[in-house]
C-alpha atoms as a PDB file:
ATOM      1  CA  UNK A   1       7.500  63.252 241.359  1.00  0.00           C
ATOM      2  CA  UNK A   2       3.508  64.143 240.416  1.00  0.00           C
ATOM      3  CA  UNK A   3       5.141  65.684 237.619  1.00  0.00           C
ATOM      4  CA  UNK A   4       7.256  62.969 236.173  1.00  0.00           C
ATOM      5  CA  UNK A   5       4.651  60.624 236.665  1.00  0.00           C
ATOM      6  CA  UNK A   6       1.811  62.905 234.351  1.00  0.00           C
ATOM      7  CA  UNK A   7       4.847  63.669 231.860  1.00  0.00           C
ATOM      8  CA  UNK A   8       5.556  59.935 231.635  1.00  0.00           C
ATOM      9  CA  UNK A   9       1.099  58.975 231.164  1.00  0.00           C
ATOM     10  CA  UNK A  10       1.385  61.915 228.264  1.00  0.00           C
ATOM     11  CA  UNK A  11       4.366  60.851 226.706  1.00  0.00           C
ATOM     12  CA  UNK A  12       2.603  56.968 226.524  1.00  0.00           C
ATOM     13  CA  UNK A  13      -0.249  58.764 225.587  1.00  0.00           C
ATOM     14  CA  UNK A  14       1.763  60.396 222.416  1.00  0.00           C
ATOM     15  CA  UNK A  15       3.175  57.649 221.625  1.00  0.00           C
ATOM     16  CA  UNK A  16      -0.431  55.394 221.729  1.00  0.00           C
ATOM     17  CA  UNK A  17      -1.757  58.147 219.059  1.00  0.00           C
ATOM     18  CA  UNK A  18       0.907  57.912 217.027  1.00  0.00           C
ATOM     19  CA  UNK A  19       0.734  54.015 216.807  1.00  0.00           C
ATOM     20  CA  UNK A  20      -3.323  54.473 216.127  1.00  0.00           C
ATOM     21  CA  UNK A  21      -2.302  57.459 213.175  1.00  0.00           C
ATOM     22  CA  UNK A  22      -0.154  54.682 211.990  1.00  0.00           C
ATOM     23  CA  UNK A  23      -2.925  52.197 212.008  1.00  0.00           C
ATOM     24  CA  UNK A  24      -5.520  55.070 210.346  1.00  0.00           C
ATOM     25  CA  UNK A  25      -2.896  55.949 207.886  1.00  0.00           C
ATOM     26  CA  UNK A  26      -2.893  51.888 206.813  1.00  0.00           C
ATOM     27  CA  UNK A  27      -6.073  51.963 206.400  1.00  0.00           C
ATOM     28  CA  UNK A  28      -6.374  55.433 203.801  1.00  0.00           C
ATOM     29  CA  UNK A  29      -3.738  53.145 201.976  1.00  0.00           C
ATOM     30  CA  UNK A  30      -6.327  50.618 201.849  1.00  0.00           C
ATOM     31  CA  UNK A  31      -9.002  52.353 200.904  1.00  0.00           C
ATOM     32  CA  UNK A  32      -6.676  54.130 198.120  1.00  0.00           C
ATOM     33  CA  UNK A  33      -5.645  50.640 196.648  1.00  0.00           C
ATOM     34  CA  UNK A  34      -8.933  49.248 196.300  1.00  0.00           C
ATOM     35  CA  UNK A  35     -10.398  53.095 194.580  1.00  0.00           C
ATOM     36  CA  UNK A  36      -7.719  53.307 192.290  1.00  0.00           C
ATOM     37  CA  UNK A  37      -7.542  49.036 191.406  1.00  0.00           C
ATOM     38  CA  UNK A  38     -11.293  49.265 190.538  1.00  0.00           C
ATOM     39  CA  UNK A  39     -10.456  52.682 188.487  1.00  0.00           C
ATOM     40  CA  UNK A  40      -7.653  50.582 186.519  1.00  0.00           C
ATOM     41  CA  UNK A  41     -10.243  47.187 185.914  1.00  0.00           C
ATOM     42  CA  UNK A  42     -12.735  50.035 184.913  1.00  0.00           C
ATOM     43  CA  UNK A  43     -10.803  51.551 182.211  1.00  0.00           C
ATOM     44  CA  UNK A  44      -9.414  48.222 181.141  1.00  0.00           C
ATOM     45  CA  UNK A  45     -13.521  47.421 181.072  1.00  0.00           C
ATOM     46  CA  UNK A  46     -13.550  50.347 178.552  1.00  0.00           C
ATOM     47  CA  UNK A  47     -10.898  49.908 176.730  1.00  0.00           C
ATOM     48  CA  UNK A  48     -11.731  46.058 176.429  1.00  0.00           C
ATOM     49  CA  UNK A  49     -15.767  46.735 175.359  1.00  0.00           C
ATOM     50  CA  UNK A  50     -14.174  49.441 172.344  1.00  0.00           C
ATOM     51  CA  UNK A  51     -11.808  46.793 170.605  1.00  0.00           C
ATOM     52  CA  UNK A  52     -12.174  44.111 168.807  1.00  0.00           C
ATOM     53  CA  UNK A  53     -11.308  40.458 169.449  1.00  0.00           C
ATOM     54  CA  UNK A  54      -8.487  39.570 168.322  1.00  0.00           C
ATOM     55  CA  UNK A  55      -6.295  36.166 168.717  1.00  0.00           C
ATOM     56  CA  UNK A  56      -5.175  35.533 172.191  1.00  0.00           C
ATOM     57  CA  UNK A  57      -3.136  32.578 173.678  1.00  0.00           C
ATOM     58  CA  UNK A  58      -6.571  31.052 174.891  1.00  0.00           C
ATOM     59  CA  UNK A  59      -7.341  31.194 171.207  1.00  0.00           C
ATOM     60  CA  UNK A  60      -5.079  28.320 170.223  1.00  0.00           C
ATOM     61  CA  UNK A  61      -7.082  26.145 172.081  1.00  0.00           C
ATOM     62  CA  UNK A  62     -10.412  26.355 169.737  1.00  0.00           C
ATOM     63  CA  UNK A  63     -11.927  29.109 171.931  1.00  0.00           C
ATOM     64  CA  UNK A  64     -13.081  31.716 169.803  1.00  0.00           C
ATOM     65  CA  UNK A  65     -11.853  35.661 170.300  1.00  0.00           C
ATOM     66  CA  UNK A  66     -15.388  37.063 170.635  1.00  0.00           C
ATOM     67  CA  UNK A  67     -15.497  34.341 173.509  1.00  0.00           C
ATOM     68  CA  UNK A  68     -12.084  35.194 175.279  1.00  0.00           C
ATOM     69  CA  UNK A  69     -13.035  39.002 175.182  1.00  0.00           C
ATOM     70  CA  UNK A  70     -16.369  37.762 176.826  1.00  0.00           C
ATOM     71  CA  UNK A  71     -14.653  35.885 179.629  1.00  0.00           C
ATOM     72  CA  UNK A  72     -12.115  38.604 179.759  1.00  0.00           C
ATOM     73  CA  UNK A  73     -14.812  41.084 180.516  1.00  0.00           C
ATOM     74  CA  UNK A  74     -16.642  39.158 183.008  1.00  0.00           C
ATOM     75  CA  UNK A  75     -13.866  38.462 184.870  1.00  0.00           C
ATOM     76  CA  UNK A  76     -13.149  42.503 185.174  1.00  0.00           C
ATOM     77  CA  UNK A  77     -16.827  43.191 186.106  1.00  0.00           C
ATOM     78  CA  UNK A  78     -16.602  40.001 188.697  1.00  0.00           C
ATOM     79  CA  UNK A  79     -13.020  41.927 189.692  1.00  0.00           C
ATOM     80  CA  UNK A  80     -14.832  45.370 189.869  1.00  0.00           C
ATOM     81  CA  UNK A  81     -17.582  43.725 192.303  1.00  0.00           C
ATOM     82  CA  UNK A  82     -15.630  42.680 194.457  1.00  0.00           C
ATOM     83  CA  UNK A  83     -13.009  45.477 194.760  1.00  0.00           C
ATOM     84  CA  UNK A  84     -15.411  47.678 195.003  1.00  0.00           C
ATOM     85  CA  UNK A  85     -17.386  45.879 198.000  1.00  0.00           C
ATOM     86  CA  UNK A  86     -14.070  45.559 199.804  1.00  0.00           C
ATOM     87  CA  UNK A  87     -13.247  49.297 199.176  1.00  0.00           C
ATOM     88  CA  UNK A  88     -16.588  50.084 200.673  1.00  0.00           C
ATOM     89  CA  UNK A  89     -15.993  48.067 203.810  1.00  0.00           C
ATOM     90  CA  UNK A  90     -12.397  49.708 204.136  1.00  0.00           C
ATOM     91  CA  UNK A  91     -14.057  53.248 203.707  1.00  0.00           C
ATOM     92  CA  UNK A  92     -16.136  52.661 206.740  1.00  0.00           C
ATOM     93  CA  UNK A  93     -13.690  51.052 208.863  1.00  0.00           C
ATOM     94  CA  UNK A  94     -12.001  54.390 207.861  1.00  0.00           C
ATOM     95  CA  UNK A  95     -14.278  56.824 208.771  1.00  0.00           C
ATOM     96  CA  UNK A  96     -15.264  54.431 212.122  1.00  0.00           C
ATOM     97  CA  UNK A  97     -11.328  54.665 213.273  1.00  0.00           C
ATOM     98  CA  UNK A  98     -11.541  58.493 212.086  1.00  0.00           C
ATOM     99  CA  UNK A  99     -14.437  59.716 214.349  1.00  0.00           C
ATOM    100  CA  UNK A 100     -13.062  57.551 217.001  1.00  0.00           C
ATOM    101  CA  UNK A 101      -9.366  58.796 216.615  1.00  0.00           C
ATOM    102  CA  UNK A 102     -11.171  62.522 216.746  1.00  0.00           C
ATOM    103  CA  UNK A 103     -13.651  61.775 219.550  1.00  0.00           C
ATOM    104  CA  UNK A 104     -10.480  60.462 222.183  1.00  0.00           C
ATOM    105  CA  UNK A 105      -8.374  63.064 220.935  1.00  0.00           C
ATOM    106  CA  UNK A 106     -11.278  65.853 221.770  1.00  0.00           C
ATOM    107  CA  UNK A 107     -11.463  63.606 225.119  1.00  0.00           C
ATOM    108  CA  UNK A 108      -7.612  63.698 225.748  1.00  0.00           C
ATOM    109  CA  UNK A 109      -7.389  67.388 225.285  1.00  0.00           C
ATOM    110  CA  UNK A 110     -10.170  68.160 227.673  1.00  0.00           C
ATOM    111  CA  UNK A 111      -8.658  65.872 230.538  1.00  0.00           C
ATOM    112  CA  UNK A 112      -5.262  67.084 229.479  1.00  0.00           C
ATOM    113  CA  UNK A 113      -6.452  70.900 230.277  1.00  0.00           C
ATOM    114  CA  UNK A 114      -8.190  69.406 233.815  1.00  0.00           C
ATOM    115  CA  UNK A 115      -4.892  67.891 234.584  1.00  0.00           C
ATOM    116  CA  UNK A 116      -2.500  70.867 233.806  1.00  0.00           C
ATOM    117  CA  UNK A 117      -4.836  73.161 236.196  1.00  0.00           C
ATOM    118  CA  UNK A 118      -4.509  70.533 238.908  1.00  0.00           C
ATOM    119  CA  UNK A 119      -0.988  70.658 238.406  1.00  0.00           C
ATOM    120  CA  UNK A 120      -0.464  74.024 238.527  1.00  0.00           C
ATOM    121  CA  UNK A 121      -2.976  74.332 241.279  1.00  0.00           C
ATOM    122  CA  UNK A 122      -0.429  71.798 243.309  1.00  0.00           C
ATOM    123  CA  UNK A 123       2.807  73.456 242.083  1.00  0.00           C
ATOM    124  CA  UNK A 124       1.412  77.038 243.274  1.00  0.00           C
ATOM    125  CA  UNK A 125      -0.040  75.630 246.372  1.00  0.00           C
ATOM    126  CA  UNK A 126       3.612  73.622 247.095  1.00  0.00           C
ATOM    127  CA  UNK A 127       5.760  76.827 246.410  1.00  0.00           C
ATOM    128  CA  UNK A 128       3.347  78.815 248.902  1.00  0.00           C
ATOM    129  CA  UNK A 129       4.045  76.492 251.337  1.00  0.00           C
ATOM    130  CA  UNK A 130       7.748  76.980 250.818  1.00  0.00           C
ATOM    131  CA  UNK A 131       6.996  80.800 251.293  1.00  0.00           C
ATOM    132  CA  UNK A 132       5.579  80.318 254.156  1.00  0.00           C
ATOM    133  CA  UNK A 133       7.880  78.457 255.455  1.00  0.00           C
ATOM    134  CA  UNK A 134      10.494  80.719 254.371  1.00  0.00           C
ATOM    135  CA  UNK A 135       8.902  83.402 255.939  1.00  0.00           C
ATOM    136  CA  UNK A 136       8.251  82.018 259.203  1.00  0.00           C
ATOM    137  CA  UNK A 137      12.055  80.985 259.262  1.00  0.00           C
ATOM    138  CA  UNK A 138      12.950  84.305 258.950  1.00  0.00           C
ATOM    139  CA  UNK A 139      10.717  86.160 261.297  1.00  0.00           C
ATOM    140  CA  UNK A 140      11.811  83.594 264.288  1.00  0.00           C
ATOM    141  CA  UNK A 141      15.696  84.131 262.528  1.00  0.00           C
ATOM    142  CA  UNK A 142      14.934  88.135 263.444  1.00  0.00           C
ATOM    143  CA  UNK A 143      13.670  86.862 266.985  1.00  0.00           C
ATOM    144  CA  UNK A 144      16.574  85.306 267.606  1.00  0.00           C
ATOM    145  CA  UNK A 145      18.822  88.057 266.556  1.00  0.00           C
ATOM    146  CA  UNK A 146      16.765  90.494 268.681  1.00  0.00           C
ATOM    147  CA  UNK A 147      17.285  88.465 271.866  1.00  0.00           C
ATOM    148  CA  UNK A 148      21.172  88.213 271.103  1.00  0.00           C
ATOM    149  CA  UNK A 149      21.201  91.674 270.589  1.00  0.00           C
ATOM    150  CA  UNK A 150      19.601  92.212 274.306  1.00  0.00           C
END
Protein backbone atom coordinates (compact mmCIF):
# COMPACT_ATOMS: atom_id res chain seq x y z
CA UNK A 1 0.00 0.00 0.00
CA UNK A 2 3.30 2.52 0.62
CA UNK A 3 3.70 1.86 -2.89
CA UNK A 4 0.40 2.78 -4.38
CA UNK A 5 0.20 5.63 -2.30
CA UNK A 6 3.96 7.23 -3.70
CA UNK A 7 2.85 5.97 -7.33
CA UNK A 8 -0.45 7.82 -6.92
CA UNK A 9 1.67 11.53 -5.25
CA UNK A 10 4.01 10.97 -8.62
CA UNK A 11 1.45 10.39 -10.97
CA UNK A 12 -0.41 13.92 -9.46
CA UNK A 13 2.86 15.16 -9.53
CA UNK A 14 3.13 14.38 -13.54
CA UNK A 15 0.19 15.46 -14.16
CA UNK A 16 0.73 19.10 -12.03
CA UNK A 17 3.93 19.60 -14.48
CA UNK A 18 2.24 18.95 -17.31
CA UNK A 19 -0.63 21.48 -16.49
CA UNK A 20 2.36 24.18 -15.51
CA UNK A 21 4.27 23.14 -19.25
CA UNK A 22 0.88 23.94 -20.51
CA UNK A 23 0.72 27.21 -18.74
CA UNK A 24 4.72 27.99 -19.82
CA UNK A 25 3.95 26.92 -23.28
CA UNK A 26 0.92 29.83 -23.24
CA UNK A 27 3.03 32.05 -22.30
CA UNK A 28 6.12 31.42 -25.29
CA UNK A 29 2.86 31.92 -27.43
CA UNK A 30 2.57 35.16 -25.86
CA UNK A 31 5.68 36.33 -25.99
CA UNK A 32 5.82 35.07 -29.83
CA UNK A 33 2.61 37.16 -30.71
CA UNK A 34 3.66 40.30 -29.31
CA UNK A 35 7.70 39.79 -31.14
CA UNK A 36 6.37 38.99 -34.31
CA UNK A 37 3.05 41.83 -34.13
CA UNK A 38 5.68 44.55 -33.39
CA UNK A 39 7.96 42.94 -36.36
CA UNK A 40 4.74 43.29 -38.74
CA UNK A 41 3.83 47.28 -37.38
CA UNK A 42 7.69 47.69 -37.91
CA UNK A 43 7.87 46.80 -41.45
CA UNK A 44 4.52 48.38 -42.16
CA UNK A 45 6.52 51.56 -40.32
CA UNK A 46 9.01 51.04 -43.22
CA UNK A 47 7.15 50.43 -45.82
CA UNK A 48 4.75 53.40 -44.81
CA UNK A 49 7.92 56.13 -44.23
CA UNK A 50 9.26 54.91 -48.19
CA UNK A 51 5.88 55.76 -50.06
CA UNK A 52 4.21 58.44 -50.84
CA UNK A 53 0.80 59.73 -49.76
CA UNK A 54 -1.57 58.95 -51.70
CA UNK A 55 -5.61 59.35 -51.45
CA UNK A 56 -7.12 57.35 -48.71
CA UNK A 57 -10.81 57.07 -47.55
CA UNK A 58 -9.92 59.64 -44.69
CA UNK A 59 -8.99 61.80 -47.63
CA UNK A 60 -12.55 62.49 -48.74
CA UNK A 61 -13.12 64.21 -45.76
CA UNK A 62 -10.64 67.37 -46.48
CA UNK A 63 -7.76 65.69 -44.59
CA UNK A 64 -4.83 65.90 -46.60
CA UNK A 65 -2.62 62.53 -47.63
CA UNK A 66 0.67 63.85 -46.20
CA UNK A 67 -1.61 64.17 -42.98
CA UNK A 68 -3.28 60.60 -43.05
CA UNK A 69 0.26 59.02 -43.66
CA UNK A 70 1.27 61.15 -40.53
CA UNK A 71 -1.51 59.82 -38.34
CA UNK A 72 -1.04 56.49 -39.93
CA UNK A 73 2.51 56.42 -38.74
CA UNK A 74 1.97 57.58 -35.33
CA UNK A 75 -0.49 55.30 -34.69
CA UNK A 76 2.13 52.30 -35.69
CA UNK A 77 4.91 53.85 -33.51
CA UNK A 78 2.08 54.37 -30.56
CA UNK A 79 1.21 50.42 -31.65
CA UNK A 80 4.99 49.48 -31.57
CA UNK A 81 5.25 51.10 -27.89
CA UNK A 82 3.01 49.43 -26.56
CA UNK A 83 3.48 45.92 -28.06
CA UNK A 84 6.67 46.07 -27.38
CA UNK A 85 6.27 47.01 -23.50
CA UNK A 86 3.76 44.18 -23.21
CA UNK A 87 6.17 41.73 -25.01
CA UNK A 88 8.76 42.73 -22.50
CA UNK A 89 6.55 42.06 -19.51
CA UNK A 90 5.51 38.59 -21.11
CA UNK A 91 9.32 37.77 -21.65
CA UNK A 92 9.91 38.05 -17.98
CA UNK A 93 6.94 36.40 -16.75
CA UNK A 94 8.52 33.79 -19.14
CA UNK A 95 11.76 33.41 -17.98
CA UNK A 96 10.24 33.89 -14.05
CA UNK A 97 7.83 30.64 -14.74
CA UNK A 98 11.01 29.07 -16.61
CA UNK A 99 13.58 29.17 -13.72
CA UNK A 100 10.81 28.30 -11.44
CA UNK A 101 9.46 25.33 -13.62
CA UNK A 102 13.46 24.24 -13.65
CA UNK A 103 14.20 24.98 -9.98
CA UNK A 104 10.95 22.44 -8.67
CA UNK A 105 11.73 20.12 -11.27
CA UNK A 106 15.64 19.96 -10.00
CA UNK A 107 13.73 19.83 -6.44
CA UNK A 108 11.31 16.97 -7.52
CA UNK A 109 14.04 14.86 -8.90
CA UNK A 110 16.18 15.09 -5.84
CA UNK A 111 13.21 14.10 -3.40
CA UNK A 112 12.09 11.67 -6.04
CA UNK A 113 15.70 9.81 -5.76
CA UNK A 114 15.34 10.16 -1.58
CA UNK A 115 12.02 8.54 -1.91
CA UNK A 116 12.86 5.58 -4.30
CA UNK A 117 15.89 4.62 -1.79
CA UNK A 118 13.42 4.68 1.09
CA UNK A 119 11.33 2.55 -0.84
CA UNK A 120 13.58 0.15 -1.77
CA UNK A 121 15.16 0.31 1.62
CA UNK A 122 11.42 -0.81 2.95
CA UNK A 123 10.75 -3.32 0.13
CA UNK A 124 14.28 -5.10 0.89
CA UNK A 125 13.84 -4.78 4.55
CA UNK A 126 9.92 -6.32 4.15
CA UNK A 127 11.09 -9.29 1.88
CA UNK A 128 13.92 -10.07 4.59
CA UNK A 129 11.48 -10.30 7.00
CA UNK A 130 9.55 -12.76 4.89
CA UNK A 131 12.92 -14.76 4.69
CA UNK A 132 13.20 -14.90 7.91
CA UNK A 133 10.19 -15.91 8.54
CA UNK A 134 10.37 -18.45 5.96
CA UNK A 135 13.30 -19.74 7.35
CA UNK A 136 12.36 -20.03 10.82
CA UNK A 137 9.15 -21.93 9.54
CA UNK A 138 11.16 -24.34 8.09
CA UNK A 139 13.80 -25.09 10.63
CA UNK A 140 10.86 -25.69 13.42
CA UNK A 141 8.97 -27.72 10.13
CA UNK A 142 12.45 -30.02 10.28
CA UNK A 143 11.96 -30.12 14.22
CA UNK A 144 8.87 -31.38 13.93
CA UNK A 145 9.65 -33.98 11.42
CA UNK A 146 12.64 -35.09 13.55
CA UNK A 147 10.47 -35.73 16.61
CA UNK A 148 7.88 -37.76 14.39
CA UNK A 149 10.57 -39.58 13.09
CA UNK A 150 11.66 -40.61 16.89
Amino acid sequence: SGINAEYGEYQLYCNTIKSVLKNRDHMQVTKDYFTNTVLSKQKELEKLEITEPGKSFATLFGKSPAQVKQEKMTKLRDDITKLSGDGEVAGDELVVASASIRSDIERWKINKEKDFRSLLDTVADSNLENCRNSANVWESLILFIEEMET
